[in-house]
Protein backbone atom coordinates (compact mmCIF):
# COMPACT_ATOMS: atom_id res chain seq x y z
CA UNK A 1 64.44 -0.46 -13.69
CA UNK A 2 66.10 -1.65 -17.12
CA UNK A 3 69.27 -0.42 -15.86
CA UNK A 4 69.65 -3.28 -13.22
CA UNK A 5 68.25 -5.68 -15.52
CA UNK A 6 70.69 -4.69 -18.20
CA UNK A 7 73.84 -4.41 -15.25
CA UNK A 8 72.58 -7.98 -14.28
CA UNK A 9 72.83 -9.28 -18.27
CA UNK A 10 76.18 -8.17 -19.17
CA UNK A 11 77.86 -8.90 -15.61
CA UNK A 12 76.86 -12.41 -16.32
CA UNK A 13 77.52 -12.52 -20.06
CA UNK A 14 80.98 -11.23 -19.72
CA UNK A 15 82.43 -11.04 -16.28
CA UNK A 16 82.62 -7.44 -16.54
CA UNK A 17 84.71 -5.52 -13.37
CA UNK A 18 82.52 -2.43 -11.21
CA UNK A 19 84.79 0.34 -13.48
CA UNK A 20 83.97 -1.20 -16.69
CA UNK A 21 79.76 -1.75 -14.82
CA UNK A 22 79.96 1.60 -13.38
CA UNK A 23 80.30 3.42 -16.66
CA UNK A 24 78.06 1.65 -18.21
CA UNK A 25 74.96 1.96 -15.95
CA UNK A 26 76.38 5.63 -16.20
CA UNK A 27 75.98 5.45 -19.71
CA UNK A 28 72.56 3.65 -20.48
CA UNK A 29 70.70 6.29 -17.77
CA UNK A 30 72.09 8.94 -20.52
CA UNK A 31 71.27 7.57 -23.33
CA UNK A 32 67.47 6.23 -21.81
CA UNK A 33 66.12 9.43 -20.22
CA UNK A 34 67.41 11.60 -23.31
CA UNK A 35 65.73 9.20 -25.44
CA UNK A 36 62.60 9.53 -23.91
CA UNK A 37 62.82 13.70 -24.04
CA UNK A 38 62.75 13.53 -19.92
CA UNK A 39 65.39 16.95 -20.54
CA UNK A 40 61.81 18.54 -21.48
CA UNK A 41 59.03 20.00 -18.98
CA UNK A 42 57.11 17.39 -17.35
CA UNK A 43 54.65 17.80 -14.56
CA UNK A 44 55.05 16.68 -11.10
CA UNK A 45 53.06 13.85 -10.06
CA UNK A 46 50.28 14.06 -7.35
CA UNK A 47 48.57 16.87 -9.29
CA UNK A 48 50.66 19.68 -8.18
CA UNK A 49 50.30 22.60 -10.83
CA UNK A 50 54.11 22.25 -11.07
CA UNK A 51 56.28 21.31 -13.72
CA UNK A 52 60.35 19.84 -13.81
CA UNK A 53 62.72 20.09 -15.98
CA UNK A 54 65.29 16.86 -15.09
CA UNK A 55 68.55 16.67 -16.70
CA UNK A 56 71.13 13.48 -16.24
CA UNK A 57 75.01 14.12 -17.47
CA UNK A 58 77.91 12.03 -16.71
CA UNK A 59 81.35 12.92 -15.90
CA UNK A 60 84.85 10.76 -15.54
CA UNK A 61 88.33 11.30 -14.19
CA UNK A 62 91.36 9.38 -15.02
CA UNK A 63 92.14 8.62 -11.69
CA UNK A 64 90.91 6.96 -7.85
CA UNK A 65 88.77 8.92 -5.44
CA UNK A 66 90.96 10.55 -2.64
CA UNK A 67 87.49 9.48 -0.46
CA UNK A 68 87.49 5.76 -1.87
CA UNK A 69 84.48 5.87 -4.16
CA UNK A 70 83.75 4.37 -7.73
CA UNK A 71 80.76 6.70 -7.96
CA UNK A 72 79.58 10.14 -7.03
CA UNK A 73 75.91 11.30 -7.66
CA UNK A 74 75.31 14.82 -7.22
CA UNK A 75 71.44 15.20 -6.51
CA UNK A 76 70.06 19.05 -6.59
CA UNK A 77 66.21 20.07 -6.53
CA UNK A 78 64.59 23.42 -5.33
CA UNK A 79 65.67 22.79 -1.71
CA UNK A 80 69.15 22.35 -2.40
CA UNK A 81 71.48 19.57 -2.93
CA UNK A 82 73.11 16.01 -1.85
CA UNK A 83 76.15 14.65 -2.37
CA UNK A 84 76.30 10.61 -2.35
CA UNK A 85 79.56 8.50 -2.66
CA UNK A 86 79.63 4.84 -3.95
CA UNK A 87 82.26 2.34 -3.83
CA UNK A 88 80.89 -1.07 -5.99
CA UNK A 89 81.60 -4.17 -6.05
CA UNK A 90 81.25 -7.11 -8.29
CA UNK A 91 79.38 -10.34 -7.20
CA UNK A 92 81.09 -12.63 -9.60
CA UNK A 93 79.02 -14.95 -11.51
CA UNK A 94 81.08 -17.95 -11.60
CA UNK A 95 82.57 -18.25 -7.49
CA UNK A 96 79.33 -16.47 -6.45
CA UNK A 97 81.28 -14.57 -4.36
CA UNK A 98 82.29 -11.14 -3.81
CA UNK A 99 85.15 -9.86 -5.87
CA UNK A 100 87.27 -9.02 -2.48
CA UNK A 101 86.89 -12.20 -0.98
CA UNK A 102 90.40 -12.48 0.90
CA UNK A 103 91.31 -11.23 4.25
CA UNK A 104 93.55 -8.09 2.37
CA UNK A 105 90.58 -7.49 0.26
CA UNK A 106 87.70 -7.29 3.04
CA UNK A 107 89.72 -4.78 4.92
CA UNK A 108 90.89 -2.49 1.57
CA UNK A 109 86.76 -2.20 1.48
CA UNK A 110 86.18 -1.09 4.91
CA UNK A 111 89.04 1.47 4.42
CA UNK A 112 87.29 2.73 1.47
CA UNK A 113 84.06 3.02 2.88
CA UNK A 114 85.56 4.65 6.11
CA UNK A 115 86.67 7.22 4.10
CA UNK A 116 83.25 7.69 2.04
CA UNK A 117 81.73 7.81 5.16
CA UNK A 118 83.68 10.82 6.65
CA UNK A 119 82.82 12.57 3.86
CA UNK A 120 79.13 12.36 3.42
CA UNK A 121 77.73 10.22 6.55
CA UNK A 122 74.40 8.84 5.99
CA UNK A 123 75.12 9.15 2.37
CA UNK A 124 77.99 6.53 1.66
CA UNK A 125 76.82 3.22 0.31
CA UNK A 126 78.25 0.12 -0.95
CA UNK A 127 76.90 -0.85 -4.36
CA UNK A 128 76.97 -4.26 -5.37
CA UNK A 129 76.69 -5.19 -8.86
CA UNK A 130 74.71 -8.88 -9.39
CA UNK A 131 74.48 -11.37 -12.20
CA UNK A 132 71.69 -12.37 -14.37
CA UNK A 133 72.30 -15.76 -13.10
CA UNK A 134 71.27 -14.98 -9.36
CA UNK A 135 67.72 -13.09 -10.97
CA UNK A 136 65.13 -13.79 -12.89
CA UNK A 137 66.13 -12.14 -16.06
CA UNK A 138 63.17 -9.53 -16.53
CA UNK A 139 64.43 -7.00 -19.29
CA UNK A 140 61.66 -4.23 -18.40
CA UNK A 141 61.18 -1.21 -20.47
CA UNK A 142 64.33 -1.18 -22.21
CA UNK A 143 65.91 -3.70 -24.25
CA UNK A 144 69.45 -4.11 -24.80
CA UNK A 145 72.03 -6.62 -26.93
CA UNK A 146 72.88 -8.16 -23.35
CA UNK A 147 69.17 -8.96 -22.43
CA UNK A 148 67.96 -10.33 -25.21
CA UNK A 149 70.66 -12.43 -25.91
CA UNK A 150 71.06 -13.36 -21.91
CA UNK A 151 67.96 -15.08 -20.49
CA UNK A 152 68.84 -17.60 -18.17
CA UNK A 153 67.89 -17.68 -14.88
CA UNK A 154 68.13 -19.32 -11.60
CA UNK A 155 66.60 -16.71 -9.04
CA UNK A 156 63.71 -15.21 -8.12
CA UNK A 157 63.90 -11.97 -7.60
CA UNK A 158 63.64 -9.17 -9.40
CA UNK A 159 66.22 -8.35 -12.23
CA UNK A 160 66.43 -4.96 -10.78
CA UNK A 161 68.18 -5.73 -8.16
CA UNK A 162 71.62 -6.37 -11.06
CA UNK A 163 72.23 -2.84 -8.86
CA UNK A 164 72.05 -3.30 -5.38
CA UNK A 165 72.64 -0.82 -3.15
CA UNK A 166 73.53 -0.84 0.86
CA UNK A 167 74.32 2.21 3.28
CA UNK A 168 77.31 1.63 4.91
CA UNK A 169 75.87 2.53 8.24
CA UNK A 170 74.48 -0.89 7.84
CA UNK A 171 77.79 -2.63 7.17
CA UNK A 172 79.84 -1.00 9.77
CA UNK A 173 79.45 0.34 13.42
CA UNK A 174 80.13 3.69 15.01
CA UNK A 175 84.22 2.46 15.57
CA UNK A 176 84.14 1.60 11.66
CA UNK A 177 84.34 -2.10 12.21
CA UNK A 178 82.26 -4.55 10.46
CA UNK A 179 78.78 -5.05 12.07
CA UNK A 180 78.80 -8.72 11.01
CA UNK A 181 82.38 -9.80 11.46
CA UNK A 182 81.56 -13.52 9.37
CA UNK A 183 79.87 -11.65 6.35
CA UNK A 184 80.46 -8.76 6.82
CA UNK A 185 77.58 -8.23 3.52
CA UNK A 186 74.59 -10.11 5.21
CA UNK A 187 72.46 -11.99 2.21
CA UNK A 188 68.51 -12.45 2.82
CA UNK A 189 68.89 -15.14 -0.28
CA UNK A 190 71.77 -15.39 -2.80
CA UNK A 191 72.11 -12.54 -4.47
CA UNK A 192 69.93 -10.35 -2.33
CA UNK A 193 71.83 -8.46 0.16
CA UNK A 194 70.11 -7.45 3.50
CA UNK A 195 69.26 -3.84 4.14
CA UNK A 196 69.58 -3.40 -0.13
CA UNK A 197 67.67 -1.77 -2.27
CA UNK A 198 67.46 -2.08 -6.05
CA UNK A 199 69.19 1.36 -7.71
CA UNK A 200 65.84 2.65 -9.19
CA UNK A 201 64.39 2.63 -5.35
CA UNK A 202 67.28 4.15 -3.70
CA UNK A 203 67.51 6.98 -6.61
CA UNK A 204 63.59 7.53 -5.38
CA UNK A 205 64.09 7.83 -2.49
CA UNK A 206 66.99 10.26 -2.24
CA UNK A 207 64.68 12.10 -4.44
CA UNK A 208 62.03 12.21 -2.30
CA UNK A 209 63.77 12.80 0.94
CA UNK A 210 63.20 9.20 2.02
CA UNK A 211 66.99 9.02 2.03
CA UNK A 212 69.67 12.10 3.67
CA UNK A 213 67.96 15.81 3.43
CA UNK A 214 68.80 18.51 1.63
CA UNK A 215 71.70 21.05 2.06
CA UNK A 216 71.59 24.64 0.92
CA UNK A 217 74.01 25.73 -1.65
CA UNK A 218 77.37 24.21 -1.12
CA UNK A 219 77.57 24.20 2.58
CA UNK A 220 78.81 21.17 4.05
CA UNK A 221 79.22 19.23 0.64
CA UNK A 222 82.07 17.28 -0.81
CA UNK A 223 84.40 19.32 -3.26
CA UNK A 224 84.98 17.59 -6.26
CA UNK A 225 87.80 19.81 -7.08
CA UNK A 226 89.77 18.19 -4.14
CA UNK A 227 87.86 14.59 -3.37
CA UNK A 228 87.35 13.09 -7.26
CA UNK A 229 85.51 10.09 -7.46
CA UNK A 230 86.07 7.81 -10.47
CA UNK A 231 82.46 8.40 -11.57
CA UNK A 232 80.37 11.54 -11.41
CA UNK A 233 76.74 11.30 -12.29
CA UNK A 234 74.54 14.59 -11.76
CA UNK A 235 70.80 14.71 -11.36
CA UNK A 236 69.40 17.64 -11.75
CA UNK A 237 65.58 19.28 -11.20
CA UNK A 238 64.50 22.71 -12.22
CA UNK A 239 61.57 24.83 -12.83
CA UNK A 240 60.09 23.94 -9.74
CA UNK A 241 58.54 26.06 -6.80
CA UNK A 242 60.08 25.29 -3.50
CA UNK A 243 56.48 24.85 -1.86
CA UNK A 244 55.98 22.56 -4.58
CA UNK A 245 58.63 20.40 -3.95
CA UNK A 246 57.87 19.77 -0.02
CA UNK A 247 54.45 19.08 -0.60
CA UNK A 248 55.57 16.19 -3.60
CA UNK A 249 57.66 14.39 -0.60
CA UNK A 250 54.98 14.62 1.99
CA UNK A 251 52.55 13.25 -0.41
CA UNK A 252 55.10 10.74 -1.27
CA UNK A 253 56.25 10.26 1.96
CA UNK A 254 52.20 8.95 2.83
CA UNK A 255 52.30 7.18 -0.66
CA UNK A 256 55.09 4.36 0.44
CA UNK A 257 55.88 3.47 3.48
CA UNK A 258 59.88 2.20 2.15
CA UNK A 259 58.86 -1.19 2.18
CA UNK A 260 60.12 -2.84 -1.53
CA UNK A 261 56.78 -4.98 -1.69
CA UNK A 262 54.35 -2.44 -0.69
CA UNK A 263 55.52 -0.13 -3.00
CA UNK A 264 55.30 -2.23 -6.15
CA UNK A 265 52.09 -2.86 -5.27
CA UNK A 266 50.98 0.45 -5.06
CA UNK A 267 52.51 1.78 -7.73
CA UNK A 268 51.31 -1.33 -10.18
């Protein structure tokens, strides 16, 4: 959850563009889970017998996505893998608006998340990067130079949500126009962005099957050899029995219910 707070600190502190954001939150998810030895066993939650190994690496390319994305996570577990593209944008902290707020920028977005779409469907998603500013400048686990120094605040909600995410099946319809044609990215409150969800609950929930299933092998996957993304961020989970697995996302499954409330709750 740092990582939004920490997104959501620097954005604000020095106007930083989604390439420059991207790499970062890249970055800090490295340097975090290696710091906390997460590349060693750990057990499964839920008290399955079970153990994973997870491993997080980062990879770049000096060049645009063919597909129109500014991030590609490769997901792989015991029942296979996903493939999710990401193009981000920047919700600048001093118009408050989106950083493609002209007619020629609005429709350079859809384009781009046209494209992501044909690729991976259900898995495309906009990801919008929010300043401290809009939050209310929580710093969770993990402290950084840009959240201590950075701690005012005129929101709300949760500093995780510095990394918003929204499927693009909520943005645009089946003939790849915009859903809303006025905003085009509905806001529930300024800075919150309807149908989003902060980038530690959509990582969850791909995890967990909440979000897109899993696809055997390479079958049906994007080739990175031929559709680059700017980006590449792999997730990896080992050392775990496939019986194992589906039982950890129907107990999860009854766990949480998707709703971002209910979930904190539960989970403390």
């Amino acid at each position: 959850m740092s990582v939004g707070a920490h997104i959501a600190a620097k954005l604000a502190l020095f106007y930083s563009d989604e390439r420059t954001l991207t790499d970062e939150l890249c970055d800090m998810l490295c340097i975090w889970f290696d710091s906390r030895s997460i590349r060693t066993t750990r057990s499964l939650p839920f008290g399955l017998q079970s153990s994973a190994k997870i491993t997080i690496s980062k990879t770049t390319v000096p060049k645009e996505s063919k597909n129109g994305s500014d991030l590609r996570i490769g997901l792989s577990s015991p029942l296979g893998r996903k493939e999710v593209l990401i193009q981000a944008k920047v919700l600048d902290p001093v118009t408050k608006k989106l950083r493609c707020d002209s007619n020629a920028g609005w429709e350079k977005l859809r384009v781009q998340l046209v494209k992501a779409r044909v690729e991976v469907g259900e898995l495309a998603f906009m990801m919008i990067y929010v300043p401290g500013t809009m939050l209310n400048a929580r710093v969770y686990g993990y402290n950084t130079f840009e959240q201590q120094f950075y701690s005012a605040s005129h929101g709300s909600f949760e500093s995780c949500y510095g990394v918003t995410l929204v499927p693009v099946n909520k943005l645009l319809d089946d003939h790849d126009q915009w859903i809303d044609k006025v905003k085009k990215v509905p806001t529930i409150s300024p800075g919150v962005y309807s149908n989003g969800l902060p980038f530690w609950l959509f990582v969850l929930k791909l995890v967990v099957c909440q979000i897109g299933s899993w696809v055997e092998g390479d079958r049906g996957l994007v080739s990175f050899a031929d559709n680059p993304s700017y980006h590449t961020l792999n997730i990896g989970f080992e050392n775990v029995e496939p019986a194992d697995w589906h039982r950890m996302q129907e107990l999860a499954s009854e766990w949480f219910n998707g709703d971002m409330d209910s979930f904190m709750s539960q989970s403390g």
